[in-house]
PDB file of N, CA and C in Angstrom:
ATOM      1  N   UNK A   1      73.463  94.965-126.928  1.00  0.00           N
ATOM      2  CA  UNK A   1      74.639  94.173-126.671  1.00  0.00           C
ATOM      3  C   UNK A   1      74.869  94.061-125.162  1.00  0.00           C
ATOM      4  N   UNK A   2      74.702  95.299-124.519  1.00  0.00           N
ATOM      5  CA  UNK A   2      75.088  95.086-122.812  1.00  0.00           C
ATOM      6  C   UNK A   2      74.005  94.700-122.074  1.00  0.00           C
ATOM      7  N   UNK A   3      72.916  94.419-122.899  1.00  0.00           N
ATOM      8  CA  UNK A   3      71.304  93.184-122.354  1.00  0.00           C
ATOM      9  C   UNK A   3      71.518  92.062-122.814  1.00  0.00           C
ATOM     10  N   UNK A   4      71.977  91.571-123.557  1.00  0.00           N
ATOM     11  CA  UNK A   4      72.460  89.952-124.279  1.00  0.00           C
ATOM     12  C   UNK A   4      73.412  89.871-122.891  1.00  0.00           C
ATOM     13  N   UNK A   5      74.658  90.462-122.616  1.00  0.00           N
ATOM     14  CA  UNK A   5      75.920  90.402-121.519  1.00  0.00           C
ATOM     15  C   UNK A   5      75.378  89.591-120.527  1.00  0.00           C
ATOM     16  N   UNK A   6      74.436  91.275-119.783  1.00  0.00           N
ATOM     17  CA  UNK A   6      74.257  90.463-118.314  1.00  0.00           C
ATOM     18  C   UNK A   6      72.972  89.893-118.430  1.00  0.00           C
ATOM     19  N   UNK A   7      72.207  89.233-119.728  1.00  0.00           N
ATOM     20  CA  UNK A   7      71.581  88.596-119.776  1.00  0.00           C
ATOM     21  C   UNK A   7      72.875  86.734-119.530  1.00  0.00           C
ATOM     22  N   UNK A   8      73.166  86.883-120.161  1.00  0.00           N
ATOM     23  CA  UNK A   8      74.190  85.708-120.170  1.00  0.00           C
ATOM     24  C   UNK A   8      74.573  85.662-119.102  1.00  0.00           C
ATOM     25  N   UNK A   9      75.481  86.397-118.208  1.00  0.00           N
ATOM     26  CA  UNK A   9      76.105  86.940-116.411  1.00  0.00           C
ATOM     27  C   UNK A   9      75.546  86.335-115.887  1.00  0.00           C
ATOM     28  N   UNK A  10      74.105  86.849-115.954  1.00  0.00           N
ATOM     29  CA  UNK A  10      73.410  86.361-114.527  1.00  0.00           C
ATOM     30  C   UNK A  10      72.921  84.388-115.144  1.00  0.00           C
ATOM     31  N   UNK A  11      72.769  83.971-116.002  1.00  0.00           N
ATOM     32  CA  UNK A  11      72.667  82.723-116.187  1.00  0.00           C
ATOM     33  C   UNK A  11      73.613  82.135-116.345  1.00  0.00           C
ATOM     34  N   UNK A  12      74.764  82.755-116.268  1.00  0.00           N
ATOM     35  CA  UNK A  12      75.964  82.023-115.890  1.00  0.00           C
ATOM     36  C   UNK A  12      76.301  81.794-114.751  1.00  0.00           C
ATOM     37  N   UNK A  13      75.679  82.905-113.772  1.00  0.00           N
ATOM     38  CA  UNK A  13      75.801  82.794-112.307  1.00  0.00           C
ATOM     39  C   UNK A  13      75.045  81.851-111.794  1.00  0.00           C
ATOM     40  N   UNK A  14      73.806  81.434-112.162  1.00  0.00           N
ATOM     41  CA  UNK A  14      72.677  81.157-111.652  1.00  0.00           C
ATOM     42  C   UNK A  14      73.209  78.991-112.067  1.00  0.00           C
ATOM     43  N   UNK A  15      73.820  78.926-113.060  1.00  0.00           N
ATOM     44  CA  UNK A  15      74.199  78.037-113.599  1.00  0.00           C
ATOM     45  C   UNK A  15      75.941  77.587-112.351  1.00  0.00           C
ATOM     46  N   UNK A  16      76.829  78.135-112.494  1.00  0.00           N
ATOM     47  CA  UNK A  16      77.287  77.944-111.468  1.00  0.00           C
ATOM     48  C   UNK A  16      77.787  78.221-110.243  1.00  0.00           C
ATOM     49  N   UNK A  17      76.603  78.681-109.792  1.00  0.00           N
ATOM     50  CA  UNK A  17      76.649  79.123-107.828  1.00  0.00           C
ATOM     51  C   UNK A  17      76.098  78.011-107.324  1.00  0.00           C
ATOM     52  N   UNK A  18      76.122  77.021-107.931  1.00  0.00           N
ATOM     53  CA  UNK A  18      75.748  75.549-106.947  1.00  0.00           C
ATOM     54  C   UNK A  18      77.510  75.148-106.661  1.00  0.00           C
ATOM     55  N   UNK A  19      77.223  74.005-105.484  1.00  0.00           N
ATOM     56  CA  UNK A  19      78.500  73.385-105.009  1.00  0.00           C
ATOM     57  C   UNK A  19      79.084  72.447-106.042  1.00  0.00           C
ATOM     58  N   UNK A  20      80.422  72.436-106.495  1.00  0.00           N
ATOM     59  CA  UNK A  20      80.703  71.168-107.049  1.00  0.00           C
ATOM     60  C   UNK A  20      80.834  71.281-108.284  1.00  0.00           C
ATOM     61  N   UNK A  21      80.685  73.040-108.756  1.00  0.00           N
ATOM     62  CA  UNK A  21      80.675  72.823-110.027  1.00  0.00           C
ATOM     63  C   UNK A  21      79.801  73.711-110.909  1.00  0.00           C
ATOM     64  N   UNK A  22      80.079  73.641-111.956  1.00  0.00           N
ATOM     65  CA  UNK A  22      78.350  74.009-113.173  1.00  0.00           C
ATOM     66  C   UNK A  22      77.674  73.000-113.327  1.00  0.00           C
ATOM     67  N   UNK A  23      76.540  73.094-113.100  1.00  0.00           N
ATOM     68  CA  UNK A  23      75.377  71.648-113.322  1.00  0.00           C
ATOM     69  C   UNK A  23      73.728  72.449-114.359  1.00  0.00           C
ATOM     70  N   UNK A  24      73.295  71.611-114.363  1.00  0.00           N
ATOM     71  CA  UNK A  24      72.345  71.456-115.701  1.00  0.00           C
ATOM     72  C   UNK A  24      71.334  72.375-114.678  1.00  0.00           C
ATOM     73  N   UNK A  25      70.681  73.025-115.038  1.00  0.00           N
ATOM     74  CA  UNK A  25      68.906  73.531-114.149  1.00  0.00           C
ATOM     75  C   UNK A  25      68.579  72.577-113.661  1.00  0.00           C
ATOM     76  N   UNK A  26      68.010  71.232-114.361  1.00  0.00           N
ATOM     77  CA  UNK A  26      66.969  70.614-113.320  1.00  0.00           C
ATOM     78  C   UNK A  26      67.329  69.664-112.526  1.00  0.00           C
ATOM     79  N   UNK A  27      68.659  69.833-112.127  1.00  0.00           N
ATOM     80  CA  UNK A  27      69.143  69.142-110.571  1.00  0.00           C
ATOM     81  C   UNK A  27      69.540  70.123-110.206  1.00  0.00           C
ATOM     82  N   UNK A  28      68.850  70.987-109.515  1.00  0.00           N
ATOM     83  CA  UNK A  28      69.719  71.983-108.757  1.00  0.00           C
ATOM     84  C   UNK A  28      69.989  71.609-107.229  1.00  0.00           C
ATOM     85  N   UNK A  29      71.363  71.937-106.930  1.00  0.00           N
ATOM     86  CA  UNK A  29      71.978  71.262-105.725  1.00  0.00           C
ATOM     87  C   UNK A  29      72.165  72.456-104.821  1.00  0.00           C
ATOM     88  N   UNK A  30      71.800  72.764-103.342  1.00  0.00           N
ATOM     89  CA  UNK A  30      71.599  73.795-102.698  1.00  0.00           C
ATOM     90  C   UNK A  30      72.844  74.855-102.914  1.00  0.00           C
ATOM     91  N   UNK A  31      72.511  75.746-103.083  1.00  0.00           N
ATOM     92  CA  UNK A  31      72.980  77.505-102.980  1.00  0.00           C
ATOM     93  C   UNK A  31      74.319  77.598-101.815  1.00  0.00           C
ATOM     94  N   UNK A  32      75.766  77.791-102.294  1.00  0.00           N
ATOM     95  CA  UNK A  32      76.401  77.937-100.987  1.00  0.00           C
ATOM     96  C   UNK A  32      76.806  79.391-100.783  1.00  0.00           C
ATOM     97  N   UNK A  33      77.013  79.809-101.983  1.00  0.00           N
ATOM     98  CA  UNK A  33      77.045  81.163-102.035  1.00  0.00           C
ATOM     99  C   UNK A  33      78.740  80.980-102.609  1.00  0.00           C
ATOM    100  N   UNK A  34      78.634  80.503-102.879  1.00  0.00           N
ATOM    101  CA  UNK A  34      80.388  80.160-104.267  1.00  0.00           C
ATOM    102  C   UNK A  34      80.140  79.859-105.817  1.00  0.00           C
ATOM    103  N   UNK A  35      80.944  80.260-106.533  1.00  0.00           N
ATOM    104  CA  UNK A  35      80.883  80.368-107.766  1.00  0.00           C
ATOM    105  C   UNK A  35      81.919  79.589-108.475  1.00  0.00           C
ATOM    106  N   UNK A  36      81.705  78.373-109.009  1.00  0.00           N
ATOM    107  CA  UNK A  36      82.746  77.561-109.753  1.00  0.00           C
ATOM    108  C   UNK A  36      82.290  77.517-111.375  1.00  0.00           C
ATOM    109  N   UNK A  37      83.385  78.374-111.388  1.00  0.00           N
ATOM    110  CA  UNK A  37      83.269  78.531-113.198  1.00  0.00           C
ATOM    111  C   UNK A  37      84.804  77.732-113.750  1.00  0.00           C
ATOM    112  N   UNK A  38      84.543  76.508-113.740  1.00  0.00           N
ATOM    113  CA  UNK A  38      85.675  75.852-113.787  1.00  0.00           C
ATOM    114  C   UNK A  38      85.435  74.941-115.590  1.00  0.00           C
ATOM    115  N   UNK A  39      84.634  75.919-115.873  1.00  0.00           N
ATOM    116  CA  UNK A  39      84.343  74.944-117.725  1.00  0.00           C
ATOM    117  C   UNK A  39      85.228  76.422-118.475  1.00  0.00           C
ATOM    118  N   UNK A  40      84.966  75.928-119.712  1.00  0.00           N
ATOM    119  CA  UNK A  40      85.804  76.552-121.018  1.00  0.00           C
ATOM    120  C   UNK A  40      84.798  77.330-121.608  1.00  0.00           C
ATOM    121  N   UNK A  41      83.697  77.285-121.013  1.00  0.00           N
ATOM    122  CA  UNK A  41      82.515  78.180-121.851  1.00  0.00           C
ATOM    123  C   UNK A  41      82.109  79.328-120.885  1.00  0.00           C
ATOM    124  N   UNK A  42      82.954  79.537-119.457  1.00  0.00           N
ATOM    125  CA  UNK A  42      82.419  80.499-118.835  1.00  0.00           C
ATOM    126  C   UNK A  42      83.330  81.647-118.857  1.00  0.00           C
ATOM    127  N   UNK A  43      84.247  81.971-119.062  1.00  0.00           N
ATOM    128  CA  UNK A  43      85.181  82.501-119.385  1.00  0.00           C
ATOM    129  C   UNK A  43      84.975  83.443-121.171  1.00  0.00           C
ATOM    130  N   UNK A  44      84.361  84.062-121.960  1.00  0.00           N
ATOM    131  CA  UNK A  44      83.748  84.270-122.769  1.00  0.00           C
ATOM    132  C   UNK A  44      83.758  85.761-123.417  1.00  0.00           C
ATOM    133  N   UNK A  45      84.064  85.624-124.735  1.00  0.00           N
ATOM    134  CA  UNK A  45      83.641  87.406-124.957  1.00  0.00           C
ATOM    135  C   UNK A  45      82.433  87.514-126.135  1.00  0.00           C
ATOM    136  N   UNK A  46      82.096  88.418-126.148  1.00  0.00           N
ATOM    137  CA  UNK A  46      80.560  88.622-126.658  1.00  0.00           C
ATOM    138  C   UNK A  46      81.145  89.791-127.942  1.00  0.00           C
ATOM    139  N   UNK A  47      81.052  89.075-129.145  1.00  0.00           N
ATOM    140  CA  UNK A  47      81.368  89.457-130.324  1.00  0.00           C
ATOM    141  C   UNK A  47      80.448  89.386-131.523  1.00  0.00           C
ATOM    142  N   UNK A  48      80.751  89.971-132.882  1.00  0.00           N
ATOM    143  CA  UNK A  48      79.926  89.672-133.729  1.00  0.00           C
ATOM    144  C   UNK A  48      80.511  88.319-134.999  1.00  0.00           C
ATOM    145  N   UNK A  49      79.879  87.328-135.480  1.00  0.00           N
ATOM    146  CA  UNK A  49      80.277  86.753-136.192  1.00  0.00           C
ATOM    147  C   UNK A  49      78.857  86.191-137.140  1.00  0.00           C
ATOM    148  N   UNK A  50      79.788  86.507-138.446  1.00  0.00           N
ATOM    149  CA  UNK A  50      78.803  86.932-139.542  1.00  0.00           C
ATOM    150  C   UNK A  50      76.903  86.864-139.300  1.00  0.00           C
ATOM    151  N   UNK A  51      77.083  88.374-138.641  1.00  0.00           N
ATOM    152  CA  UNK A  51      75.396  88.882-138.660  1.00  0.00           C
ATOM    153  C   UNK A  51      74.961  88.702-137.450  1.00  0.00           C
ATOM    154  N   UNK A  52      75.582  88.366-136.284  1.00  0.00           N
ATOM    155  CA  UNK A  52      75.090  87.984-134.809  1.00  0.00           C
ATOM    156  C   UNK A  52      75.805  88.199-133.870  1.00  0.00           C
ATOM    157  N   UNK A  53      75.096  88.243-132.761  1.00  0.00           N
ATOM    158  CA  UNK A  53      76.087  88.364-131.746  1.00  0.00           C
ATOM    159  C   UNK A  53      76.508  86.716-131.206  1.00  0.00           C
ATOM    160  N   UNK A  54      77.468  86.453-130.595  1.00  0.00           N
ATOM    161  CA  UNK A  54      77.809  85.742-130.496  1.00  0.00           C
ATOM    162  C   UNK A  54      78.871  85.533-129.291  1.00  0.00           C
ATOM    163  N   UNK A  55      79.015  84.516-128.158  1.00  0.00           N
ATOM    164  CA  UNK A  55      79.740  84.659-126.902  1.00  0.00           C
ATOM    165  C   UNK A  55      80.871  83.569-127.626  1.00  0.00           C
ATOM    166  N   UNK A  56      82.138  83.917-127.620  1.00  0.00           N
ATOM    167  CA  UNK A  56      83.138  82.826-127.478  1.00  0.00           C
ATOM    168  C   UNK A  56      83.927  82.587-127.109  1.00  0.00           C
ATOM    169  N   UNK A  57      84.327  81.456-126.342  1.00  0.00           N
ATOM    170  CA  UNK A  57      84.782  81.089-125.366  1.00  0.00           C
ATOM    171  C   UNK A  57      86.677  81.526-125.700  1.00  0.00           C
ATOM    172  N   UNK A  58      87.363  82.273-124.401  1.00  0.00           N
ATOM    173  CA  UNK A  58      87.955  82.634-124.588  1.00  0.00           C
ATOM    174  C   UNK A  58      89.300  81.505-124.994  1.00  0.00           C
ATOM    175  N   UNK A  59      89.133  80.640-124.494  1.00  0.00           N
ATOM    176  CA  UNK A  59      90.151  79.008-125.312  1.00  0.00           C
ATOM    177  C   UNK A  59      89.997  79.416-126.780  1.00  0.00           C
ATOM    178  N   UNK A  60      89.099  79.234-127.585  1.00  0.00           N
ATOM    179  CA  UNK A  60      88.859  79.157-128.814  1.00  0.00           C
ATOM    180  C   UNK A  60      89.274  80.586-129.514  1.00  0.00           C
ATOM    181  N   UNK A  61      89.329  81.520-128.703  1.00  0.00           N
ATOM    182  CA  UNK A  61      90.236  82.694-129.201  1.00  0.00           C
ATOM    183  C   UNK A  61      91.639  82.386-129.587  1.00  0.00           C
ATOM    184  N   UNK A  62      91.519  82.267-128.004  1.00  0.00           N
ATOM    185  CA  UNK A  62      93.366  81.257-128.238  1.00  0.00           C
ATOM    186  C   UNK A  62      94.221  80.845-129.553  1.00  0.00           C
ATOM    187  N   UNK A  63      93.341  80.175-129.970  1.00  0.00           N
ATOM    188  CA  UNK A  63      93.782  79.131-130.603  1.00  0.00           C
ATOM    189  C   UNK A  63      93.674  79.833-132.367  1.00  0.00           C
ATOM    190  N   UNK A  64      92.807  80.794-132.589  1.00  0.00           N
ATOM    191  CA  UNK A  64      92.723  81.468-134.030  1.00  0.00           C
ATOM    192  C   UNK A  64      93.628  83.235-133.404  1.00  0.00           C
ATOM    193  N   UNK A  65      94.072  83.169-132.820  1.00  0.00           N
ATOM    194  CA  UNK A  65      95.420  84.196-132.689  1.00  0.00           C
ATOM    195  C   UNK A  65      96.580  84.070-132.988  1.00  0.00           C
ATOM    196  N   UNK A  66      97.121  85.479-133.499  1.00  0.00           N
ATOM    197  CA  UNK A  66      98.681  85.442-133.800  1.00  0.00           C
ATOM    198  C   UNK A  66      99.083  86.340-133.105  1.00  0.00           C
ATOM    199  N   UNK A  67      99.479  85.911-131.559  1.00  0.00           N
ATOM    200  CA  UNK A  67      99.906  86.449-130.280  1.00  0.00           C
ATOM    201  C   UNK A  67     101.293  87.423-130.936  1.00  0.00           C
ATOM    202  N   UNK A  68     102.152  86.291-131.645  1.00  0.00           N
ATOM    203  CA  UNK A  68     103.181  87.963-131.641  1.00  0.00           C
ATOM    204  C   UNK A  68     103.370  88.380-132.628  1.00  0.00           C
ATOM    205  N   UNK A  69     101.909  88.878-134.531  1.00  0.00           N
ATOM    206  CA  UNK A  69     101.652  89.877-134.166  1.00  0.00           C
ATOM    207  C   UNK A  69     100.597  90.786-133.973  1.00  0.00           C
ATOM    208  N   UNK A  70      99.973  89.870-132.904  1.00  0.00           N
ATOM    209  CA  UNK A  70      98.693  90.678-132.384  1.00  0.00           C
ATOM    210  C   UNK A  70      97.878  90.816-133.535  1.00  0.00           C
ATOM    211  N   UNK A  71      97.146  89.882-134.197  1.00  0.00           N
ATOM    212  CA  UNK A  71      96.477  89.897-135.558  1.00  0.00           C
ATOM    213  C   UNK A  71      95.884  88.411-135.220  1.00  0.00           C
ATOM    214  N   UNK A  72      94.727  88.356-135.886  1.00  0.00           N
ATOM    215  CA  UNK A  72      93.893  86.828-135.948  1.00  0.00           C
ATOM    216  C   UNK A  72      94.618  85.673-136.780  1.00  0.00           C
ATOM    217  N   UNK A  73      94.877  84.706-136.650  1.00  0.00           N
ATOM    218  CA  UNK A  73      95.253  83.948-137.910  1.00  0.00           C
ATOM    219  C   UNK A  73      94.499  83.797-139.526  1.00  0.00           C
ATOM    220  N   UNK A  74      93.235  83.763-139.405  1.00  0.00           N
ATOM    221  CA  UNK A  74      92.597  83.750-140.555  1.00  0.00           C
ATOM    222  C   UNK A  74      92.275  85.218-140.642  1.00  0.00           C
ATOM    223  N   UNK A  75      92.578  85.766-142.354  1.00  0.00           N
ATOM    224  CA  UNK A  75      92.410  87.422-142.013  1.00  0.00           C
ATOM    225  C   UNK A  75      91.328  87.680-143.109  1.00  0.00           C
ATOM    226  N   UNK A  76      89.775  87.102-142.454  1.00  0.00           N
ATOM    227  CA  UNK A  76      88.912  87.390-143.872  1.00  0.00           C
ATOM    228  C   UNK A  76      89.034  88.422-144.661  1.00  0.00           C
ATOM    229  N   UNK A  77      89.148  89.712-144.329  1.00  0.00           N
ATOM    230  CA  UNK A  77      88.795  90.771-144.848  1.00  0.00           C
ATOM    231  C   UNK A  77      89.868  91.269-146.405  1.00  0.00           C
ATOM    232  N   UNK A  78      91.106  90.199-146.271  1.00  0.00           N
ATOM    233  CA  UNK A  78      91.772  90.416-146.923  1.00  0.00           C
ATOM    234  C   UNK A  78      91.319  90.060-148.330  1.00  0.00           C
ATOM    235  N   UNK A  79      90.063  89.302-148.045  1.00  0.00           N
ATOM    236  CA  UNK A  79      89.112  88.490-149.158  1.00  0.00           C
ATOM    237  C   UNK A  79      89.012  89.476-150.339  1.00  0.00           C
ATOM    238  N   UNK A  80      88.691  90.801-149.580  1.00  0.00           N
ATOM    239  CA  UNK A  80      87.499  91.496-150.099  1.00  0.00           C
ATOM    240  C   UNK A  80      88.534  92.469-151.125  1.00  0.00           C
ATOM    241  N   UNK A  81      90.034  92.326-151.394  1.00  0.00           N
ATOM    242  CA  UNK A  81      90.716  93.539-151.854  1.00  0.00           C
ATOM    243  C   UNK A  81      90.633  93.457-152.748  1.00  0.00           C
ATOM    244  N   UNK A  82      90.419  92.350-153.898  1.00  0.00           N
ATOM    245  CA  UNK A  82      90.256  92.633-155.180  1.00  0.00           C
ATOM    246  C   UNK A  82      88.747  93.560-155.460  1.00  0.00           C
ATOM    247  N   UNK A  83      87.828  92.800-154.842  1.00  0.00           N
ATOM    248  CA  UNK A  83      86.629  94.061-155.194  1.00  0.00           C
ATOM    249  C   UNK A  83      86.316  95.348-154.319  1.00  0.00           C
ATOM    250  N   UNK A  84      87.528  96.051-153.647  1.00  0.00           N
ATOM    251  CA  UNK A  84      87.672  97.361-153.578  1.00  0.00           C
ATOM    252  C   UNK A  84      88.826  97.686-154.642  1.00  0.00           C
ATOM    253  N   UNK A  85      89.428  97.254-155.056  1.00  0.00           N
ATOM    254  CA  UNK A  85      90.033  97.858-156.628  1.00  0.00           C
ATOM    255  C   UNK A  85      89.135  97.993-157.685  1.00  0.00           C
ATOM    256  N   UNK A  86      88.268  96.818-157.678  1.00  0.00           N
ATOM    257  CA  UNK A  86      87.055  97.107-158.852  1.00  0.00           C
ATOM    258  C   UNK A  86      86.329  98.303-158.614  1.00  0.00           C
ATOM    259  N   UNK A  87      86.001  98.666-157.237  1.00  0.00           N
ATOM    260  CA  UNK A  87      85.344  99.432-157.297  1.00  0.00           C
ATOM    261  C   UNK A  87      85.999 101.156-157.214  1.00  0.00           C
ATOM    262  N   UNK A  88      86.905 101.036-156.672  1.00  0.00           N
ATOM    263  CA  UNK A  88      88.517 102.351-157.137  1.00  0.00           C
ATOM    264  C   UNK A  88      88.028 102.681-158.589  1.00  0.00           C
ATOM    265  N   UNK A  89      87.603 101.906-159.672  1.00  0.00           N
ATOM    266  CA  UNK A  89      87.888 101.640-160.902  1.00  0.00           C
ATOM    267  C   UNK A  89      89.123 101.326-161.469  1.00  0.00           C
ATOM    268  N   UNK A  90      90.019 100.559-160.816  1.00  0.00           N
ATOM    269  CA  UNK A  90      92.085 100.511-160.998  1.00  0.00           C
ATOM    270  C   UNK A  90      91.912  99.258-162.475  1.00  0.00           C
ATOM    271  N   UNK A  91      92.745  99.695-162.985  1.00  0.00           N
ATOM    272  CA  UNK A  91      92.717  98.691-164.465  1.00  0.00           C
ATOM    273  C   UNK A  91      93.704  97.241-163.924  1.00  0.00           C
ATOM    274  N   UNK A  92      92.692  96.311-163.444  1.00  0.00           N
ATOM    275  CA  UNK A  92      93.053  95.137-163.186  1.00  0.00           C
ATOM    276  C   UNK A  92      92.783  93.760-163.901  1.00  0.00           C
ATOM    277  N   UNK A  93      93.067  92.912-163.748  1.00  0.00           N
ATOM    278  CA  UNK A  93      92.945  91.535-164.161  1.00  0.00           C
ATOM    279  C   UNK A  93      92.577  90.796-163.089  1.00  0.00           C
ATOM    280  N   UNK A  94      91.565  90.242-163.729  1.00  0.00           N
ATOM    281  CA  UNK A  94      90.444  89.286-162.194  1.00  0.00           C
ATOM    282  C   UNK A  94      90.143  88.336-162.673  1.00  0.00           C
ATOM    283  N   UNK A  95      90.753  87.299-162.349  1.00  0.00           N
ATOM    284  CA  UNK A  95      90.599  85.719-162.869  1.00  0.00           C
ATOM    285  C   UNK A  95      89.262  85.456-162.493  1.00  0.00           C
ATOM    286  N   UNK A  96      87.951  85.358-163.118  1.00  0.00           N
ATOM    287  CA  UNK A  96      86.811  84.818-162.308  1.00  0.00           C
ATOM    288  C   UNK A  96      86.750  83.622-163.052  1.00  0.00           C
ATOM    289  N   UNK A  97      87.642  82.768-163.636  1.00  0.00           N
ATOM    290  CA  UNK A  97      87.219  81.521-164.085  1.00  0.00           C
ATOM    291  C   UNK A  97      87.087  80.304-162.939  1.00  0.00           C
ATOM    292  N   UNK A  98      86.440  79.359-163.112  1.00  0.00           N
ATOM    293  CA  UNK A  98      86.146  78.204-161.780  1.00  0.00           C
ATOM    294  C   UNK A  98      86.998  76.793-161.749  1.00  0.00           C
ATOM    295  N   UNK A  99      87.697  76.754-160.797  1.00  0.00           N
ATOM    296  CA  UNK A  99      88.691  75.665-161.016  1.00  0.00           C
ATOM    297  C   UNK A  99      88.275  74.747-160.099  1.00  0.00           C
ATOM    298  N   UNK A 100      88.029  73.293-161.039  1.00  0.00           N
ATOM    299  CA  UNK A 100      87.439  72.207-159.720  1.00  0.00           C
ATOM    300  C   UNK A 100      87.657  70.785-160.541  1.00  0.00           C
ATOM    301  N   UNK A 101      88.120  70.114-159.586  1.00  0.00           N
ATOM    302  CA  UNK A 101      88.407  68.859-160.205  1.00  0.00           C
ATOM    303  C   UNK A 101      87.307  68.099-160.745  1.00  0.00           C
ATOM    304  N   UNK A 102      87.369  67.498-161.719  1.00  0.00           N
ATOM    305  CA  UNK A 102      86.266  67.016-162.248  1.00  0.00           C
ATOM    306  C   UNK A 102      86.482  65.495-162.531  1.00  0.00           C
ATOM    307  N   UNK A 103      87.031  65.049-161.268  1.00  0.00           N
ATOM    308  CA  UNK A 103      86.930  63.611-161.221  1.00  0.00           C
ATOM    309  C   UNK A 103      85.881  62.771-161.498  1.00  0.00           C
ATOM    310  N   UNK A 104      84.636  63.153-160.443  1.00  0.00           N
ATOM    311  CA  UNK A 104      83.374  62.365-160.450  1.00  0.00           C
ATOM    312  C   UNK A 104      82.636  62.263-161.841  1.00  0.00           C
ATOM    313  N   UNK A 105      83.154  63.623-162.722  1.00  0.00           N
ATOM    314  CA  UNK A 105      82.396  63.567-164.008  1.00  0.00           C
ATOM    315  C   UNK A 105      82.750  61.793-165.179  1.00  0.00           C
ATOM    316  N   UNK A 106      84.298  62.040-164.783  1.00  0.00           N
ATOM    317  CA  UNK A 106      85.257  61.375-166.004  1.00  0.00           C
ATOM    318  C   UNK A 106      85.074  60.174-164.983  1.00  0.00           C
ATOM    319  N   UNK A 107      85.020  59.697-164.309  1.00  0.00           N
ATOM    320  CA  UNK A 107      84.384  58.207-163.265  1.00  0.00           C
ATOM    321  C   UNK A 107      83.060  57.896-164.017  1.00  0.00           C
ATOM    322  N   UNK A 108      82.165  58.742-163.794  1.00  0.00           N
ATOM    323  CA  UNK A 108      80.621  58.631-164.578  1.00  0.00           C
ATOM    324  C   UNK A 108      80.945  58.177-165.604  1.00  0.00           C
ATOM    325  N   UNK A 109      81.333  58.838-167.004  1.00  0.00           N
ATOM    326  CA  UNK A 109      81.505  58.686-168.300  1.00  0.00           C
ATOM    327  C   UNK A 109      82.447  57.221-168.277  1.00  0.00           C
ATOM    328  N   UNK A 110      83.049  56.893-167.406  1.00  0.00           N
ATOM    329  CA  UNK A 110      83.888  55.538-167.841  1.00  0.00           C
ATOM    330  C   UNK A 110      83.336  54.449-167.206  1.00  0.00           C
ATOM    331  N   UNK A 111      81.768  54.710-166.296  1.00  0.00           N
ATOM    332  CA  UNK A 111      81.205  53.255-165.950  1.00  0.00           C
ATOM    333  C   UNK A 111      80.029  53.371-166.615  1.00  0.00           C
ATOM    334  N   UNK A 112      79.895  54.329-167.567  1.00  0.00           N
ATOM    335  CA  UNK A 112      78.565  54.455-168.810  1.00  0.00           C
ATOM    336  C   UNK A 112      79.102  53.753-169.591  1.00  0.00           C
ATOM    337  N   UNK A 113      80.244  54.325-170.257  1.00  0.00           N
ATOM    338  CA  UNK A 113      80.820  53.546-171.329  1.00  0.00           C
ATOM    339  C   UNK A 113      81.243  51.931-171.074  1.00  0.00           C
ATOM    340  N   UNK A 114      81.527  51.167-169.972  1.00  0.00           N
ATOM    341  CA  UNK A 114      81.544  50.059-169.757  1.00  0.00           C
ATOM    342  C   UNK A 114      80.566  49.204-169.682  1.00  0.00           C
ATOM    343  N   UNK A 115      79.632  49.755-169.269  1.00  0.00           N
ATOM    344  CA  UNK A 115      78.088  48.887-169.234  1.00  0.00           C
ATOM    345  C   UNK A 115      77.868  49.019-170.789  1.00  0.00           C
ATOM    346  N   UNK A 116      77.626  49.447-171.805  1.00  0.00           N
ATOM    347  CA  UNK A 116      77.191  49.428-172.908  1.00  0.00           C
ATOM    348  C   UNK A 116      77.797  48.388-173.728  1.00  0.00           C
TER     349      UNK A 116
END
């Protein structure tokens, strides 16, 4: 994890220590010895998201936070509480039936039945 970091660091540096900005590698514009990290992707934290590491930009944190109370907005893990009761063994009721509209079916069946 802290070789992915300043693997990223230093190509973030190297990306913008030109004048004028962050620019692409293959225009590189002479070396002034200043650092303009003036994008939304340099600013960054290095996390895991499902199975990887992953840098994200600290805006996009922003925005899936619940600043006052200090908790994420989406709270996956809360997913998982019915099957740690299953596995407690707690005498529960677990709806696993599948609920889905079945428009496209009853559309089908009523432009079969019209052509015939």
């Amino acid at each position: 994890m802290g070789a992915k970091a300043v693997a990223w660091i230093t190509g973030k540096i190297k990306e913008c220590s030109r004048h004028g900005g962050c620019h692409p590698a293959h225009s590189p514009p002479p070396l002034t010895g200043r650092i303009f990290a003036n994008t939304a992707d340099s600013a960054c934290l290095l996390g895991m998201r499902k199975r990887s590491l992953v840098f994200q930009p600290i805006a996009e944190l922003k925005e899936q936070t619940d600043f006052e109370h200090r908790i994420p907005k989406e709270q996956w893990w809360l997913k998982l509480r019915p099957i740690l009761k299953i596995l407690a063994k707690y005498n529960i009721e677990l709806d696993t039936s599948e609920k889905a509209h079945l428009e496209h079916v009853t559309r089908k069946r009523i432009s079969l039945e019209s052509n015939i």
